[in-house]
C-alpha atoms as a PDB file:
ATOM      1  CA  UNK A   1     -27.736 227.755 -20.708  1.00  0.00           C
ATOM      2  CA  UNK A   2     -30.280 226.136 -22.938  1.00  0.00           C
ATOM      3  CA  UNK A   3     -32.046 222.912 -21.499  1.00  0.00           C
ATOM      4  CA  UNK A   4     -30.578 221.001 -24.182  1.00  0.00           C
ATOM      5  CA  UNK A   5     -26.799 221.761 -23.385  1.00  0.00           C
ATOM      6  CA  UNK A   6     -27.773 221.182 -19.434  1.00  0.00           C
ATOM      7  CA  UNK A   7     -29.559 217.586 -20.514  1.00  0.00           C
ATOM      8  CA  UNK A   8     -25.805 216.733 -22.633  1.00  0.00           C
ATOM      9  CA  UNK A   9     -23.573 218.264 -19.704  1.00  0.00           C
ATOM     10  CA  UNK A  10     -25.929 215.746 -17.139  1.00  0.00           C
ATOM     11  CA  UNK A  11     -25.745 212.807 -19.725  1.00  0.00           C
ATOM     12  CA  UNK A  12     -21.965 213.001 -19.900  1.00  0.00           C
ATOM     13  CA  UNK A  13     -21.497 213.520 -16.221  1.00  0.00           C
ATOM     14  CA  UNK A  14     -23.439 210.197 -15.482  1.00  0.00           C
ATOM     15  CA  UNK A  15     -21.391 208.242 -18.349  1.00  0.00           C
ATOM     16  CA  UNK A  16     -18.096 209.685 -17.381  1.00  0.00           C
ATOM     17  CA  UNK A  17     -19.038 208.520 -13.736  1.00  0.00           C
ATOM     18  CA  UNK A  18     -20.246 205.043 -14.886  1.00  0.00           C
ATOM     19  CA  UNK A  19     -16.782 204.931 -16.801  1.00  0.00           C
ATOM     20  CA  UNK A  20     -14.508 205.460 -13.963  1.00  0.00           C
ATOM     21  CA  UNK A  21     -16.812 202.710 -11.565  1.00  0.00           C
ATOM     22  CA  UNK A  22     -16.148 200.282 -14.771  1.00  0.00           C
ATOM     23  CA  UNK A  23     -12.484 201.301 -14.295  1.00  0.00           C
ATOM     24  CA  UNK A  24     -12.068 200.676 -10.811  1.00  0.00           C
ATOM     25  CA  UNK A  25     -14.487 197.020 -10.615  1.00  0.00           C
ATOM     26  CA  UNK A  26     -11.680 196.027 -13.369  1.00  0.00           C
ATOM     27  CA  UNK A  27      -8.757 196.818 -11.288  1.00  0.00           C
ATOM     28  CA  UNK A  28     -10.602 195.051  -8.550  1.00  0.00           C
ATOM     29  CA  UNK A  29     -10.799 191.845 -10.410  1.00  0.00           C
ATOM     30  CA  UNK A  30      -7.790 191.900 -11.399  1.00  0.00           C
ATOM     31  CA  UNK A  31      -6.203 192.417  -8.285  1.00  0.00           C
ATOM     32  CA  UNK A  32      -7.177 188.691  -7.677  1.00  0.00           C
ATOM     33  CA  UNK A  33      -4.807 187.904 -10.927  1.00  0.00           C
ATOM     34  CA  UNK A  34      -4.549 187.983 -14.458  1.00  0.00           C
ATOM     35  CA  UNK A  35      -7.742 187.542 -16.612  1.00  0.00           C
ATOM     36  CA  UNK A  36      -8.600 187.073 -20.204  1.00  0.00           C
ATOM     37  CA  UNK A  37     -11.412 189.640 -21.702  1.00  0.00           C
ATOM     38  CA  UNK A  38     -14.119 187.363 -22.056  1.00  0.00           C
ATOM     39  CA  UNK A  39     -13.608 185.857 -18.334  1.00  0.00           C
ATOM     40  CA  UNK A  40     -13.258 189.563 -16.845  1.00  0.00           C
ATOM     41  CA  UNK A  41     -16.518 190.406 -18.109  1.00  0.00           C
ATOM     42  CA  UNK A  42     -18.255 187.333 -16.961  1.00  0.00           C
ATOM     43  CA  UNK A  43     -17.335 188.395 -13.512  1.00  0.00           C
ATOM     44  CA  UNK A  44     -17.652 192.051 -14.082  1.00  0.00           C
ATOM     45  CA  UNK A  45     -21.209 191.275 -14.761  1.00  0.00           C
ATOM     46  CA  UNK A  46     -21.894 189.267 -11.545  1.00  0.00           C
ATOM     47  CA  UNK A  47     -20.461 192.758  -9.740  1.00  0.00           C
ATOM     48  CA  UNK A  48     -22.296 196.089 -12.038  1.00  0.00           C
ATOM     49  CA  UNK A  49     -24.857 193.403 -13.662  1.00  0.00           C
ATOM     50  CA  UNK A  50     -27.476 194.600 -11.181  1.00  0.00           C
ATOM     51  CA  UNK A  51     -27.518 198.161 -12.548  1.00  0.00           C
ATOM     52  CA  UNK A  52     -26.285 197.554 -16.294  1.00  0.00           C
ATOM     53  CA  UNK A  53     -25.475 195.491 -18.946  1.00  0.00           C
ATOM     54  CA  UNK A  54     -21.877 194.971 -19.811  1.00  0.00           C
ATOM     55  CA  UNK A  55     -20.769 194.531 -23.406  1.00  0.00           C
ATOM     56  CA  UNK A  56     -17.139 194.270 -25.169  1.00  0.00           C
ATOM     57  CA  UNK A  57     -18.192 197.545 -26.500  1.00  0.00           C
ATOM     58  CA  UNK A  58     -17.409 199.372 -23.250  1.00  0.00           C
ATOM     59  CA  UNK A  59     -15.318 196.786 -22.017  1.00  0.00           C
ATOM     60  CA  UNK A  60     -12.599 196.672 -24.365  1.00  0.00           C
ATOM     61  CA  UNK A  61     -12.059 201.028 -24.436  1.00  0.00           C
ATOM     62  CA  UNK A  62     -12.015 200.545 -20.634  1.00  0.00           C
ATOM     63  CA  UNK A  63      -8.788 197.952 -21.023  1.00  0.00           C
ATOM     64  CA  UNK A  64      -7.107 200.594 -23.538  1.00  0.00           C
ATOM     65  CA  UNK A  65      -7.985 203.554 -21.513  1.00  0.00           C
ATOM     66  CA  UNK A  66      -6.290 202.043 -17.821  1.00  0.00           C
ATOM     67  CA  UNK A  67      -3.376 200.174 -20.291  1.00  0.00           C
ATOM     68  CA  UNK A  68      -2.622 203.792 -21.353  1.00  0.00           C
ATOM     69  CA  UNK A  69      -2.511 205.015 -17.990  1.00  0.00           C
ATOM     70  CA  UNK A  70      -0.187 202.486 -16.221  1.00  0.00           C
ATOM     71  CA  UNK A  71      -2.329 200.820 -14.461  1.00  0.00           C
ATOM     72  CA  UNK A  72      -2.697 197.325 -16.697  1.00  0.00           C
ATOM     73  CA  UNK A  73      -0.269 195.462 -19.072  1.00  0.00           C
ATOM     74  CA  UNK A  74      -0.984 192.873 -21.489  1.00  0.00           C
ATOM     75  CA  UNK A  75       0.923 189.468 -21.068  1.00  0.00           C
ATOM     76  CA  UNK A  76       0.609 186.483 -23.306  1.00  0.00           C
ATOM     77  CA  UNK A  77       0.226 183.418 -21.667  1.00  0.00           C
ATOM     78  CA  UNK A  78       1.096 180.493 -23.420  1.00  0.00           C
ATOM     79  CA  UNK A  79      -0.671 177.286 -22.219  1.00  0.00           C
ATOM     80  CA  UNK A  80       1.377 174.213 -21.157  1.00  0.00           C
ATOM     81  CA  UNK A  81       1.069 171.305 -23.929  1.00  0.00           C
ATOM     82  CA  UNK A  82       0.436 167.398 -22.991  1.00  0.00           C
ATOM     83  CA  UNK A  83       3.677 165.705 -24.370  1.00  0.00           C
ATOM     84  CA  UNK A  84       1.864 162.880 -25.296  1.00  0.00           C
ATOM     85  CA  UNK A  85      -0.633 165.441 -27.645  1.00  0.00           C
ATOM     86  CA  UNK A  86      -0.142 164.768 -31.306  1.00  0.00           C
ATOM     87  CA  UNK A  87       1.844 167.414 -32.594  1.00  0.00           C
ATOM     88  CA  UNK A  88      -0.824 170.125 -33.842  1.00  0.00           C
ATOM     89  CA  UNK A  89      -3.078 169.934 -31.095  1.00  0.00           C
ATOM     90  CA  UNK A  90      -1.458 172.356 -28.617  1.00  0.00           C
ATOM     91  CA  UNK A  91      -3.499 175.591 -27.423  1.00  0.00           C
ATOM     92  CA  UNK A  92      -3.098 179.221 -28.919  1.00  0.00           C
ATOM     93  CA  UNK A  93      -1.277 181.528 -26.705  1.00  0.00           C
ATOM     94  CA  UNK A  94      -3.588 184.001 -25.405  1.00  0.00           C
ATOM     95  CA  UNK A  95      -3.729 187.745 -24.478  1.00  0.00           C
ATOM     96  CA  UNK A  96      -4.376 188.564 -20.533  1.00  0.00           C
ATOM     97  CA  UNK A  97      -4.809 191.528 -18.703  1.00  0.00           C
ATOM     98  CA  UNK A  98      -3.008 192.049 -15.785  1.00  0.00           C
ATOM     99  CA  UNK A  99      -2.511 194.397 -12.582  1.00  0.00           C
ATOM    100  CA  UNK A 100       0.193 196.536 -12.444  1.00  0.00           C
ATOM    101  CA  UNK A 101       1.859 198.148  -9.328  1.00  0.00           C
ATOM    102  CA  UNK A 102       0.375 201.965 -10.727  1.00  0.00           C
ATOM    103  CA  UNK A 103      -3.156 199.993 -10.994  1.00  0.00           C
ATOM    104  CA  UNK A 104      -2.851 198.595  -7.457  1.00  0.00           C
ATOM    105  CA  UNK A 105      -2.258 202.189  -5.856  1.00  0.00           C
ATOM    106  CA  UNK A 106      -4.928 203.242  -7.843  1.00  0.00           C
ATOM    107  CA  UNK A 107      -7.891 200.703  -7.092  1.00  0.00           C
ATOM    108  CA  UNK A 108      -6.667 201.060  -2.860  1.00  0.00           C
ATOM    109  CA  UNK A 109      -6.586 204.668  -3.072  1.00  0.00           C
ATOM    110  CA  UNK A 110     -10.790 204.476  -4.653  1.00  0.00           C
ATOM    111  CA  UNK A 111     -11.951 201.329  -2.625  1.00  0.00           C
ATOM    112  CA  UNK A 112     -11.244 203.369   0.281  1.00  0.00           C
ATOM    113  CA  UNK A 113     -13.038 206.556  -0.535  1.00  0.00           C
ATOM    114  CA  UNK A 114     -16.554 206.755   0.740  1.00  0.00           C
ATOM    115  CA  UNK A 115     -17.918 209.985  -0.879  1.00  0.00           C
ATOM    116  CA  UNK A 116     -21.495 210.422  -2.065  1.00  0.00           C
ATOM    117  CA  UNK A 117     -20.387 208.806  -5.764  1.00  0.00           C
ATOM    118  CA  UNK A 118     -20.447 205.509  -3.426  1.00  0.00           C
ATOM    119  CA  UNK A 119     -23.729 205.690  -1.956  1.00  0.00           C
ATOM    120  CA  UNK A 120     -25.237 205.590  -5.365  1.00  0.00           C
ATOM    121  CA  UNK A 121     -27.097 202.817  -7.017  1.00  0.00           C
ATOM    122  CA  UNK A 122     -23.962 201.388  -9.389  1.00  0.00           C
ATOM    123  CA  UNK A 123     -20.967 202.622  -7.355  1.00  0.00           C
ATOM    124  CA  UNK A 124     -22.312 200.876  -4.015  1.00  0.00           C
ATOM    125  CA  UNK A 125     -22.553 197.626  -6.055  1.00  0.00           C
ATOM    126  CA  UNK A 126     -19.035 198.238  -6.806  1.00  0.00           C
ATOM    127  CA  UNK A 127     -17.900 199.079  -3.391  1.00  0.00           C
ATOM    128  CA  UNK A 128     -20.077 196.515  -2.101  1.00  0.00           C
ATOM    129  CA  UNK A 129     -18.632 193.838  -4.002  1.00  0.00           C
ATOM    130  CA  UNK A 130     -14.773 195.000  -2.625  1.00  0.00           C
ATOM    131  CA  UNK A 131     -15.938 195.481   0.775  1.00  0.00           C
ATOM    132  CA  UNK A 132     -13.105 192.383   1.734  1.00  0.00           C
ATOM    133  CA  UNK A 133     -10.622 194.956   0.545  1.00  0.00           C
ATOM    134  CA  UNK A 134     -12.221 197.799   2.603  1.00  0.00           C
ATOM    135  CA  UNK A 135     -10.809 198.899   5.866  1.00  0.00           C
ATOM    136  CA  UNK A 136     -13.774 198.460   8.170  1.00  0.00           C
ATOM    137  CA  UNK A 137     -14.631 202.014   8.992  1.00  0.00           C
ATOM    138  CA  UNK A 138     -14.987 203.085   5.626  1.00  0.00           C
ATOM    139  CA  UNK A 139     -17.542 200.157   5.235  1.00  0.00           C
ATOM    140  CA  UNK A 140     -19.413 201.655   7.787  1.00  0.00           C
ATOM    141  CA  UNK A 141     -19.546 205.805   6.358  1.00  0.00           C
ATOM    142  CA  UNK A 142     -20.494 204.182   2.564  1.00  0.00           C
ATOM    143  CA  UNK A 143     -22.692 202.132   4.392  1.00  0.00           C
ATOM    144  CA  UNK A 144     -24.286 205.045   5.961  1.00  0.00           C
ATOM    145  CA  UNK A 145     -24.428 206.790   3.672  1.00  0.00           C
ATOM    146  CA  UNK A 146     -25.967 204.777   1.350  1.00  0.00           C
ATOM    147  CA  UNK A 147     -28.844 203.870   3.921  1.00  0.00           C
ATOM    148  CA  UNK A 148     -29.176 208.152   4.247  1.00  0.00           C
ATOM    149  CA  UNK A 149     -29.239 208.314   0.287  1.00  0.00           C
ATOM    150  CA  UNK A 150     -32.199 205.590   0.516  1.00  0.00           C
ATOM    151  CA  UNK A 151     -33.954 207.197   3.347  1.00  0.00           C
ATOM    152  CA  UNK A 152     -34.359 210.117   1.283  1.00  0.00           C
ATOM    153  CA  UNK A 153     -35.548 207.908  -1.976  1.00  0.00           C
ATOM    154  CA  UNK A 154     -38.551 206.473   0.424  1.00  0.00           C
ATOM    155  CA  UNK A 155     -39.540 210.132   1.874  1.00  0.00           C
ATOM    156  CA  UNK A 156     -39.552 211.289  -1.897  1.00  0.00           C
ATOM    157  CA  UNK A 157     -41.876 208.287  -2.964  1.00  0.00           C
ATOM    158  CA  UNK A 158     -43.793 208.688  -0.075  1.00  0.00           C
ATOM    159  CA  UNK A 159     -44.378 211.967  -0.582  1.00  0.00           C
ATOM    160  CA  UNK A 160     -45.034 211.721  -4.641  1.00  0.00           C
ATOM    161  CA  UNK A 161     -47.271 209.235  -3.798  1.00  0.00           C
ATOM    162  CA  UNK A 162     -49.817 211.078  -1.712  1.00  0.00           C
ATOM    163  CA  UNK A 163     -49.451 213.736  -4.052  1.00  0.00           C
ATOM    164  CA  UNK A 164     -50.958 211.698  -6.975  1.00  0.00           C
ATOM    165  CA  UNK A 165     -52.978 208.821  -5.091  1.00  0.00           C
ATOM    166  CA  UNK A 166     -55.891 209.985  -6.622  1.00  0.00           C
ATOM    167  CA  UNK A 167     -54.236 211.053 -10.355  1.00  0.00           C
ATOM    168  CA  UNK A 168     -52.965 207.806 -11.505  1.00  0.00           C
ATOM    169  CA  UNK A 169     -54.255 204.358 -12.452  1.00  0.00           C
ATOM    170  CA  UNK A 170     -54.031 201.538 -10.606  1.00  0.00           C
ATOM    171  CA  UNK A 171     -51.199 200.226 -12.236  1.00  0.00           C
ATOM    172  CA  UNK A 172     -49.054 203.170 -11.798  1.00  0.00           C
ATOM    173  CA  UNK A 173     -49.496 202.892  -7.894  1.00  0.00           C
ATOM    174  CA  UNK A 174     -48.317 199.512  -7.922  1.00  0.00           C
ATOM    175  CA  UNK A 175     -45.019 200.428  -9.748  1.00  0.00           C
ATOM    176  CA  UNK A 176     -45.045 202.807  -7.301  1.00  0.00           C
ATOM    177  CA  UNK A 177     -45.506 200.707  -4.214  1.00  0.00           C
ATOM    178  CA  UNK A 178     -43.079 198.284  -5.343  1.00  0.00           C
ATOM    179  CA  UNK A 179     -40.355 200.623  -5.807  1.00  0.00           C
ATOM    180  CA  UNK A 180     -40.941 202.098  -2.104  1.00  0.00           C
ATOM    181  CA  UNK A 181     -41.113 198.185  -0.737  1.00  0.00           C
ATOM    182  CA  UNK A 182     -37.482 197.695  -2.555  1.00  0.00           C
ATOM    183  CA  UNK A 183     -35.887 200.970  -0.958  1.00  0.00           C
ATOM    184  CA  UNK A 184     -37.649 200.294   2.365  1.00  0.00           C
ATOM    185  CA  UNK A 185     -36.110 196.047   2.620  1.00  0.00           C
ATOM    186  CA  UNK A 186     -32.472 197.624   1.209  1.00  0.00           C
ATOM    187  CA  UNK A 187     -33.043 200.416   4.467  1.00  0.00           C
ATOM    188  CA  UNK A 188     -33.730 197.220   6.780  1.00  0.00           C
ATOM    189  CA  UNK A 189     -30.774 195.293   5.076  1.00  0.00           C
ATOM    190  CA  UNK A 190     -28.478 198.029   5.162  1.00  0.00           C
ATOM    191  CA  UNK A 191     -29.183 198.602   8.940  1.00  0.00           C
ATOM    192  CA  UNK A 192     -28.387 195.021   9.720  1.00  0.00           C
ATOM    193  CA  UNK A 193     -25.098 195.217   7.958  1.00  0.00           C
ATOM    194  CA  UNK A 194     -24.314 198.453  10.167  1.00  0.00           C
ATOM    195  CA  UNK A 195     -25.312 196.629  13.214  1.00  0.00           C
ATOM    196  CA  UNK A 196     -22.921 193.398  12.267  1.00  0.00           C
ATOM    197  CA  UNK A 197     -19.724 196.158  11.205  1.00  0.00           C
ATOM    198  CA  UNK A 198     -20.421 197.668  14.889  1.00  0.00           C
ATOM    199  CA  UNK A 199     -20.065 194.709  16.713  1.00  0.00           C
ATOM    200  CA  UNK A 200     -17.424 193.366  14.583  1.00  0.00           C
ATOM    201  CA  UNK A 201     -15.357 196.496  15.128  1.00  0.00           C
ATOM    202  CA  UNK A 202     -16.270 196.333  18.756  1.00  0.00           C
ATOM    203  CA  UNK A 203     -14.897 192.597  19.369  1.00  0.00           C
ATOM    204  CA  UNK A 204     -12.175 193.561  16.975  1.00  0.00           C
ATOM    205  CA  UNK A 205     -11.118 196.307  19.793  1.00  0.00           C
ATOM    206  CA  UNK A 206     -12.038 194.194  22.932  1.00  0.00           C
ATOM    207  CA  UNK A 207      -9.416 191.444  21.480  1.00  0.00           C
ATOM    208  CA  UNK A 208      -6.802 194.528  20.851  1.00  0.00           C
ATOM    209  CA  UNK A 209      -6.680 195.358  24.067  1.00  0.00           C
ATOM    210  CA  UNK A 210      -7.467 192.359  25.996  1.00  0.00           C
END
């Protein structure tokens, strides 16, 4: 296989995975209710905005794609007019997107999965952000694993670091440095949160059995 065709078959496994997290954060958001496009994005981009920028341009082929499936419908909504209006001022009717039960299934069945595509940088902040809709002991194995995914990230900068200490400018260490402070805090964060999920589960079963 030539490097090129291994650099496209890497490319289009990244963007096919980045598709299906887009997917999923949509069903998520609309599992809270119906939303127009331009709203779902807003809040789309509060969730993945972290790790990418969201456009219409992937958006709106990620509605078709999960309409075509099942798992969304389009409803017009038609917005309720003040009788006292004058008679041309009443709202457009308006396209929304919303949940059906196919979708549901589907966004329960991935919330709840806590493979190695959720310890990753984008599918974490996806997870993370559905973590109220998570039962508790998956929380814990993405959270683990996500803290075991960054533990290796700090050994490799660690290690690249001492390696080139002495072969790169000044500037180029402090990029460095900074990315090993960021994975280091998210380690110390992510332990906390493991900590809080333990004793939360722990009460959880005291009260249970009490």
């Amino acid at each position: 296989m030539s490097l090129l065709r291994y650099i496209d078959l890497i490319y289009l496994y990244v963007m096919t995975k980045r598709a299906d997290i887009l997917e999923f954060a949509v069903l998520g958001m609309l599992g809270d209710g119906p939303l127009h496009g331009y709203e779902l994005r807003k809040r789309l981009d509060t969730v993945l905005g972290l790790f990418r920028t969201l456009s219409f341009g992937s958006l709106y082929p990620c509605l078709r794609r999960i309409e075509q499936r099942g798992l969304i419908t389009q409803v017009t909504v038609t917005p309720a007019i003040d009788s006292n209006a004058p008679a041309l001022s009443g709202k457009r009717a308006r396209v929304v997107y919303a949940l059906t039960g196919e979708g549901k299934e589907a966004f329960e069945h991935w919330v709840n999965e806590a493979g190695p595509e959720a310890w990753e940088d984008e599918g974490f902040a996806a997870h993370l952000a559905f973590f109220g809709r998570t039962e508790a002991r998956v929380r814990v194995r993405i959270l683990e694993g996500r803290r075991s995914r960054l533990e290796e990230r700090v050994a490799m900068l660690r290690e690249s670091m001492k390696r080139q200490r002495e072969s790169v400018d000044a500037y180029t260490l402090e990029l460095q440095n900074h990315g090993l402070d960021r994975a280091e805090h998210e380690v110390r964060w992510l332990n906390e949160l493991i900590t809080t999920e333990r004793k939360n589960a722990e009460v959880a079963q005291q009260s249970s059995t009490a």
